[in-house]
C-alpha atoms as a PDB file:
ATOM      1  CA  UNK A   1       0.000   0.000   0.000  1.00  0.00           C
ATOM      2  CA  UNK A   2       1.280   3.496  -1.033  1.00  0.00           C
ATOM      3  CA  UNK A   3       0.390   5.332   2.155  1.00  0.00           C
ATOM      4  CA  UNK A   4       2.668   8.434   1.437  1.00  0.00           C
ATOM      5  CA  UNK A   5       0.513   8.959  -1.909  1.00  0.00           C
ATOM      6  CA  UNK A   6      -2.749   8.553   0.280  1.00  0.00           C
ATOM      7  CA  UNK A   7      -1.542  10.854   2.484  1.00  0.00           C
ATOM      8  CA  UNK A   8      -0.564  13.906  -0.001  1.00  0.00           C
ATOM      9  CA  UNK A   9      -3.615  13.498  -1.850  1.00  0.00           C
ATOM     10  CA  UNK A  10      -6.576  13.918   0.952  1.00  0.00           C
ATOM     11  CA  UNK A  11      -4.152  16.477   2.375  1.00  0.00           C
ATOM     12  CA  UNK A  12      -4.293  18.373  -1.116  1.00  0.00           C
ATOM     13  CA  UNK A  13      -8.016  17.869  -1.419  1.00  0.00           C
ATOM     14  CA  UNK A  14      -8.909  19.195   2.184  1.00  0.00           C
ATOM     15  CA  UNK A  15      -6.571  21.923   1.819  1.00  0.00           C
ATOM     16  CA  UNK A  16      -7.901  23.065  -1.969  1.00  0.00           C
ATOM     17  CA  UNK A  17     -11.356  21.861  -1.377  1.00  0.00           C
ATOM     18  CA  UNK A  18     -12.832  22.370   2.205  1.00  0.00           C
ATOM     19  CA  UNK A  19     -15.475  24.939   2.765  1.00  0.00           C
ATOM     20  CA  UNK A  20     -13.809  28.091   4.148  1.00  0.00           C
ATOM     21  CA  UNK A  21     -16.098  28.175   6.791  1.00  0.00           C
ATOM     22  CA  UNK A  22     -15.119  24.773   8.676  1.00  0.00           C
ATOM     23  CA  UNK A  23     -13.951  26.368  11.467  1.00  0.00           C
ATOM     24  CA  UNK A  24     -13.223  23.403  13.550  1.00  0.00           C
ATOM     25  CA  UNK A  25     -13.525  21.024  11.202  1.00  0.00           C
ATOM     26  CA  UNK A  26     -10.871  22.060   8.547  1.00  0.00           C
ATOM     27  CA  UNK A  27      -7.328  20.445   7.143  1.00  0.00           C
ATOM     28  CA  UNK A  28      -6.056  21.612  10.161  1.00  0.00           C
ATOM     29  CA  UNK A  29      -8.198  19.145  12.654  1.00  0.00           C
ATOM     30  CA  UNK A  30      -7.389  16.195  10.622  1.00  0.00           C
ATOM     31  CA  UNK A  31      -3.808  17.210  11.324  1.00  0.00           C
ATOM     32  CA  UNK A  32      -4.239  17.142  14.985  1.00  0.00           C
ATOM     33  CA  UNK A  33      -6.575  13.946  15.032  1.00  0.00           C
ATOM     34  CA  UNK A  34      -3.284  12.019  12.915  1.00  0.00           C
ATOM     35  CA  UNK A  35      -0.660  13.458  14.958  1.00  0.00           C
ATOM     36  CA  UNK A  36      -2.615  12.537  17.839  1.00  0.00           C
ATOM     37  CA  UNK A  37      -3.634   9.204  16.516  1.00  0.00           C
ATOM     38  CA  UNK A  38       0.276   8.368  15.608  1.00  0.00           C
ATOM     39  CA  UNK A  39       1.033   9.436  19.370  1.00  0.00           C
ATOM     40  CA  UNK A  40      -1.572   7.302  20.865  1.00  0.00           C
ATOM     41  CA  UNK A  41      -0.704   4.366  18.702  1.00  0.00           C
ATOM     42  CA  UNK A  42       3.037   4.518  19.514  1.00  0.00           C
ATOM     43  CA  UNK A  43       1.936   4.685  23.074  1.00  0.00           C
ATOM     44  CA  UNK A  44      -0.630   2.132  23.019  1.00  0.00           C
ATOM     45  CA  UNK A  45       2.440  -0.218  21.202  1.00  0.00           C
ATOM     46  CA  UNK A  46       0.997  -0.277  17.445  1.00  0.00           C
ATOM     47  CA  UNK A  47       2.986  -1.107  15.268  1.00  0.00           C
ATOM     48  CA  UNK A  48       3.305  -1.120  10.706  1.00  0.00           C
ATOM     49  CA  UNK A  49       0.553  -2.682   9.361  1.00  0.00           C
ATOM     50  CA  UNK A  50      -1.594  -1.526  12.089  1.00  0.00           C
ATOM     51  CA  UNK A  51      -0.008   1.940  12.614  1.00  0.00           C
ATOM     52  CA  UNK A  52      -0.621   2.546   8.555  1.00  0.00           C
ATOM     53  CA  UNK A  53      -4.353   1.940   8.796  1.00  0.00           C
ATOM     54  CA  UNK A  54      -4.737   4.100  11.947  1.00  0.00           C
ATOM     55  CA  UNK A  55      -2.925   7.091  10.145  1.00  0.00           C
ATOM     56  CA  UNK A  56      -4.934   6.685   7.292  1.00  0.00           C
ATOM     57  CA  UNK A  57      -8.092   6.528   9.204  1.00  0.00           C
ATOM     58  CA  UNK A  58      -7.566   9.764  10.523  1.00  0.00           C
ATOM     59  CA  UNK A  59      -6.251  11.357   7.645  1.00  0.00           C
ATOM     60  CA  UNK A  60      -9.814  10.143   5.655  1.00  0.00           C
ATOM     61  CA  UNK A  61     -12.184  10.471   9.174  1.00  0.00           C
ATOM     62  CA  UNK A  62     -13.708  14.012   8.069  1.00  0.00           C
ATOM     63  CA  UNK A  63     -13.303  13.930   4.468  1.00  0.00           C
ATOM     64  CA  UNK A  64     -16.850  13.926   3.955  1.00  0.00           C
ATOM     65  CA  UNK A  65     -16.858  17.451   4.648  1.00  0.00           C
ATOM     66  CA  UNK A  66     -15.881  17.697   0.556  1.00  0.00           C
ATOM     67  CA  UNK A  67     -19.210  16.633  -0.335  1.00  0.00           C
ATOM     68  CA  UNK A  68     -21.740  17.891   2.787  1.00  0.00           C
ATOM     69  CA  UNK A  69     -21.953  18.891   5.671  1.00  0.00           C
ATOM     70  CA  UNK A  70     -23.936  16.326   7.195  1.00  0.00           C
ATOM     71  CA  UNK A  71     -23.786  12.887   7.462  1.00  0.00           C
ATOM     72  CA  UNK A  72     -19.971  12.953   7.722  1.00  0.00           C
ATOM     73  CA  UNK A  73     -18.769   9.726   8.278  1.00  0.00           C
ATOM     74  CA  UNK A  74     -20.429   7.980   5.577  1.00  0.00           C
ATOM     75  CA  UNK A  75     -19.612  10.250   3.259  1.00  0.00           C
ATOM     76  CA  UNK A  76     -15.955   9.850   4.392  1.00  0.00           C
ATOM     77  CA  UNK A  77     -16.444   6.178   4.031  1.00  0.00           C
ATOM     78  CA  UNK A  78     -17.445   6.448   0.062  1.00  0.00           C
ATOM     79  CA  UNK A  79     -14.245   8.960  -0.250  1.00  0.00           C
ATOM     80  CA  UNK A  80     -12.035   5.731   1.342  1.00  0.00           C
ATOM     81  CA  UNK A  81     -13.803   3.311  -0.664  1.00  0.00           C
ATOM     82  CA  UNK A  82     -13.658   5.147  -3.900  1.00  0.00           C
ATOM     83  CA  UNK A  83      -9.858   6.553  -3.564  1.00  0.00           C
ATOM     84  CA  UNK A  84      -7.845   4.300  -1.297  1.00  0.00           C
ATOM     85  CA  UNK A  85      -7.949   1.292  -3.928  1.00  0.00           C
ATOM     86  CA  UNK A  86      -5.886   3.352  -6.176  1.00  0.00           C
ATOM     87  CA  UNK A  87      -3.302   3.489  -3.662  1.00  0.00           C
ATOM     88  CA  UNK A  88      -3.080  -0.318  -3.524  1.00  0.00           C
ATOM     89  CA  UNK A  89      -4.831  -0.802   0.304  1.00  0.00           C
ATOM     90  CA  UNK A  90      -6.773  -4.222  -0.211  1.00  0.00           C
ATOM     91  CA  UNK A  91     -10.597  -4.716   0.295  1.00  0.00           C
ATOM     92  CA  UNK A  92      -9.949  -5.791   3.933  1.00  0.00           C
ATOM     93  CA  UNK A  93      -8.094  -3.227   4.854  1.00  0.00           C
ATOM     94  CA  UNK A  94     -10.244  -0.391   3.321  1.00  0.00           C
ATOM     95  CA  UNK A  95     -12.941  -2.572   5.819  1.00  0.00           C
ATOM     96  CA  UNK A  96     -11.221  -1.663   8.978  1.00  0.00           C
ATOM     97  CA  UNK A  97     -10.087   1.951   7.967  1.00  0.00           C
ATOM     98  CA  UNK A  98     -13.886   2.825   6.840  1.00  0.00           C
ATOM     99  CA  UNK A  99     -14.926   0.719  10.780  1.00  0.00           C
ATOM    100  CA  UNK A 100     -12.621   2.966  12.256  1.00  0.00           C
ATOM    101  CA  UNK A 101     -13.850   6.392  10.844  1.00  0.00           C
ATOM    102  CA  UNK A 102     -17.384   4.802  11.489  1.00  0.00           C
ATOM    103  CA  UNK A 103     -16.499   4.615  15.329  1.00  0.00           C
ATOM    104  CA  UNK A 104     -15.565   8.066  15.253  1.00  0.00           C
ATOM    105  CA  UNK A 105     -19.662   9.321  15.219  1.00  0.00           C
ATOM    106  CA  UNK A 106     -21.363  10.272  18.035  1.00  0.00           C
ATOM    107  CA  UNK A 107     -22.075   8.610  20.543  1.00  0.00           C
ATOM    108  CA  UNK A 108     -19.093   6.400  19.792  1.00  0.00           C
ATOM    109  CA  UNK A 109     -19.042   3.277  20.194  1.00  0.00           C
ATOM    110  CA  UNK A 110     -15.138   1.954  19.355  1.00  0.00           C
ATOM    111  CA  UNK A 111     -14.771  -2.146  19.155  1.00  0.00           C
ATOM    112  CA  UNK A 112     -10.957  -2.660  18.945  1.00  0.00           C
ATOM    113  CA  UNK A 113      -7.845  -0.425  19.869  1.00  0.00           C
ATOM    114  CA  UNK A 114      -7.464   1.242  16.796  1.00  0.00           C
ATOM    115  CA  UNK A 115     -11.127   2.408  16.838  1.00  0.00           C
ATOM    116  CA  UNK A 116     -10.767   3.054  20.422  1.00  0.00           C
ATOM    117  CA  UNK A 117      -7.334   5.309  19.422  1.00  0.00           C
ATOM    118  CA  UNK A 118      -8.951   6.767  16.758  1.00  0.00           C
ATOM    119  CA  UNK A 119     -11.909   8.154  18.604  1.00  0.00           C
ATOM    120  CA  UNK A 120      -9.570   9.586  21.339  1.00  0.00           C
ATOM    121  CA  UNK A 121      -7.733  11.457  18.987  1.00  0.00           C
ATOM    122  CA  UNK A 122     -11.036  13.121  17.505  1.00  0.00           C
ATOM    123  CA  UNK A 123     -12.173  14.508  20.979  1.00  0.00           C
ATOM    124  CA  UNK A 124      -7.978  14.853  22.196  1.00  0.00           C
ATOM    125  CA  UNK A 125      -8.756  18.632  22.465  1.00  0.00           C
ATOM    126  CA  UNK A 126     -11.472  17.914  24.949  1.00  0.00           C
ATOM    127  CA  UNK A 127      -8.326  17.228  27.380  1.00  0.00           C
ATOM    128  CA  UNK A 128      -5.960  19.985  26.082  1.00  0.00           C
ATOM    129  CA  UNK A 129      -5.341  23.802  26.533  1.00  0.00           C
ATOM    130  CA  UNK A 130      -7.365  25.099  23.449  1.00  0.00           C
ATOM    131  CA  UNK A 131     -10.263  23.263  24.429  1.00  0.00           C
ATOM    132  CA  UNK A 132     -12.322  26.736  24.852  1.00  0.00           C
ATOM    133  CA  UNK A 133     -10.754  27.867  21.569  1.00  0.00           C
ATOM    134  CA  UNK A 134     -11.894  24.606  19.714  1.00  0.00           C
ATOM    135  CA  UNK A 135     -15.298  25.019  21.038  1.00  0.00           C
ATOM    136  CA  UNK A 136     -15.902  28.692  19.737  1.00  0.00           C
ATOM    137  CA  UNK A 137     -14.437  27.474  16.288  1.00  0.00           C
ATOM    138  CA  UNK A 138     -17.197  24.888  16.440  1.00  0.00           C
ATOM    139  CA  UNK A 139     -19.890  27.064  17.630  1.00  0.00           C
ATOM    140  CA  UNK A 140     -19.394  29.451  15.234  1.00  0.00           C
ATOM    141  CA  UNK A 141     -19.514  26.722  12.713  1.00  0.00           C
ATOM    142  CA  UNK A 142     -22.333  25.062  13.552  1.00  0.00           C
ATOM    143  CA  UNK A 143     -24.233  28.651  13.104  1.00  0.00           C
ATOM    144  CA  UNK A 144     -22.969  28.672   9.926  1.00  0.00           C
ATOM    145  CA  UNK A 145     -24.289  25.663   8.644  1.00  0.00           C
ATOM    146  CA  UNK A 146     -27.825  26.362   9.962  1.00  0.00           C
ATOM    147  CA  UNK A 147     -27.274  24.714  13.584  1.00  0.00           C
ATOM    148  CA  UNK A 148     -28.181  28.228  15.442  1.00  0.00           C
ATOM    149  CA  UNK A 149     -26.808  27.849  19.019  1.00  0.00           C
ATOM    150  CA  UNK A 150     -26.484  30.866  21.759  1.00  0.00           C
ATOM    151  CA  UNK A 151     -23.382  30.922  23.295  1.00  0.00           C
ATOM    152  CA  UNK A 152     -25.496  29.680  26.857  1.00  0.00           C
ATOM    153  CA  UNK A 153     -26.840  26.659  25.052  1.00  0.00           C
ATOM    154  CA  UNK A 154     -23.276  26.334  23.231  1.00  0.00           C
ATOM    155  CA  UNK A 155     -21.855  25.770  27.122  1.00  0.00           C
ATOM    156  CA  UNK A 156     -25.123  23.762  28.471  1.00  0.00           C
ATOM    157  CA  UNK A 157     -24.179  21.004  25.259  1.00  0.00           C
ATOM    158  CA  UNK A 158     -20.684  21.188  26.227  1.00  0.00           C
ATOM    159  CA  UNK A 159     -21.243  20.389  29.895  1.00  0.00           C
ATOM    160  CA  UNK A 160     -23.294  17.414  29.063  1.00  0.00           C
ATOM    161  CA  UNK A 161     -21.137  16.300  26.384  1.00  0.00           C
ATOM    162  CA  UNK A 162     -18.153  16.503  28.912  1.00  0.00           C
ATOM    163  CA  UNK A 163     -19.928  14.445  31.533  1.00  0.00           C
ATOM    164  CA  UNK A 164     -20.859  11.768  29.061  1.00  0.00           C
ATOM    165  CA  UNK A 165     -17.787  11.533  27.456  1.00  0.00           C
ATOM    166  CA  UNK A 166     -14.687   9.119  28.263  1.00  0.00           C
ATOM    167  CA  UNK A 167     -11.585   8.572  26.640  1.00  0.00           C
ATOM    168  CA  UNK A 168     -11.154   4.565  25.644  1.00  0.00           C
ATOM    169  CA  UNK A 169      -7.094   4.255  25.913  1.00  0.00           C
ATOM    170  CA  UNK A 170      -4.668   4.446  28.675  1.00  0.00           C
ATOM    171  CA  UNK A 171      -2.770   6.722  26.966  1.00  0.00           C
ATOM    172  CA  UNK A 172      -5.517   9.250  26.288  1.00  0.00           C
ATOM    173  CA  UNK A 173      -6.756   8.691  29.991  1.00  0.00           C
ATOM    174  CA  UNK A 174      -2.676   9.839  30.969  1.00  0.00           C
ATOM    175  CA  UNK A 175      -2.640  12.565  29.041  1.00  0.00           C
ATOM    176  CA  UNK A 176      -6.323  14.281  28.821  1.00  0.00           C
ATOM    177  CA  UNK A 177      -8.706  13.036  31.437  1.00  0.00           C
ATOM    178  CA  UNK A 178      -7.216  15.528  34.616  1.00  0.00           C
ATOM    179  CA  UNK A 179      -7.487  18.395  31.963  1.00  0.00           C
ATOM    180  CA  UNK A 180     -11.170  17.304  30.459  1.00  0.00           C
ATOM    181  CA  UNK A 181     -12.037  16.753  34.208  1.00  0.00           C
ATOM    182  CA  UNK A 182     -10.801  20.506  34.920  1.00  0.00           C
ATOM    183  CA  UNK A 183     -12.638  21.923  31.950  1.00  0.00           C
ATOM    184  CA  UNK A 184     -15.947  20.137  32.942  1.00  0.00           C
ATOM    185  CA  UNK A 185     -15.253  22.030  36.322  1.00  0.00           C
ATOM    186  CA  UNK A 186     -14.991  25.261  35.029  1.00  0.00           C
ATOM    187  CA  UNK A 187     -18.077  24.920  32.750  1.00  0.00           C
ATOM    188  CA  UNK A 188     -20.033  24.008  35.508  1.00  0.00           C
ATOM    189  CA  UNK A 189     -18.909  26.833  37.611  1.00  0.00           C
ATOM    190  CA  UNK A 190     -18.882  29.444  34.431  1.00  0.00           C
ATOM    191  CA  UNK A 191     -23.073  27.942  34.418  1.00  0.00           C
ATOM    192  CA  UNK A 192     -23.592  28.327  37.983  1.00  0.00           C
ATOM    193  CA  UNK A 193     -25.872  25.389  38.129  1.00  0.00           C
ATOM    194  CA  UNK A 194     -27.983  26.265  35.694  1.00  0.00           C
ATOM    195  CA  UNK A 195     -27.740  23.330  33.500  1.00  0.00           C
END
């Protein structure tokens, strides 16, 4: 399998092709979701084969944001199925790339490690210092793509979302959970138990 050419070409799509207005959800967050995919997998001991698919995952996870806005994943699922054969990943491989991406959708529901990495690097942010940044890129794409939400009801979501939420990996757990934890604090606080 040709990962490398994989790799440069959904990076030159999302980069000529995304919507301008994909705040959160532009080349930029598929960047973070592989580099921290490739950190959780190296922590979590993945290794070639494995690693490979994982990368590629990410890279593909949101590239149904070229064709609409919702319905994501399965849209990135047809981009996988339709491009990665060209790259010389076999039918069973595309299988568990396209499961992992699939994982990725909320609620998630992650069956193996690589799902379960993959779905930790999606929400890493939730556990990291621009996690209020993140969220305002989001809110203010959401109301951009018809999903009108007041800043209130932006933080109400997010304190739910926070309390439902759990990272799958011990590596994510290590490095995000005490920060996540911290953020869910200060949401509840910045509410003041109105929620």
């Amino acid at each position: 399998m040709n990962y490398k050419g994989a790799e440069e070409y959904i990076i030159g799509k999302l980069r000529d092709e995304l919507p301008e207005n994909l705040y959160y959800h532009g080349l930029q967050h598929t960047l973070n979701v592989m580099e921290a995919a490739s950190r959780y997998g190296t922590m979590e001991n993945l290794g070639g084969e494995e690693m490979i698919l994982l990368k590629t995952a990410a890279l593909y996870h949101d590239s149904g944001y070229l064709i609409e806005y919702s319905n994501n994943e399965s849209k990135s699922v047809k981009i996988v199925q339709d491009v990665l054969p060209a790259f010389g990943y076999t039918q069973n491989q595309i299988v568990q790339i396209c499961e992992m991406i699939c994982s990725t959708e909320v609620p998630q529901k992650p069956k193996n490690l690589t799902e379960k990495i993959l779905c930790d690097a999606d929400l890493d942010y939730l556990g990291r210092d621009d996690f209020y940044i993140k969220g305002i890129c989001l809110l203010r794409e959401w109301n951009e793509h018809g999903i009108t939400t007041s800043l209130k009801e932006w933080y109400v979501q997010e304190l739910h979302f926070l309390r439902q939420h759990k990272y799958y990996t011990k590596s994510a757990i290590k490095l995000r959970h005490k920060r996540k934890m911290f953020h869910l604090k200060q949401v509840e606080e910045l509410l003041g138990g109105n929620d």
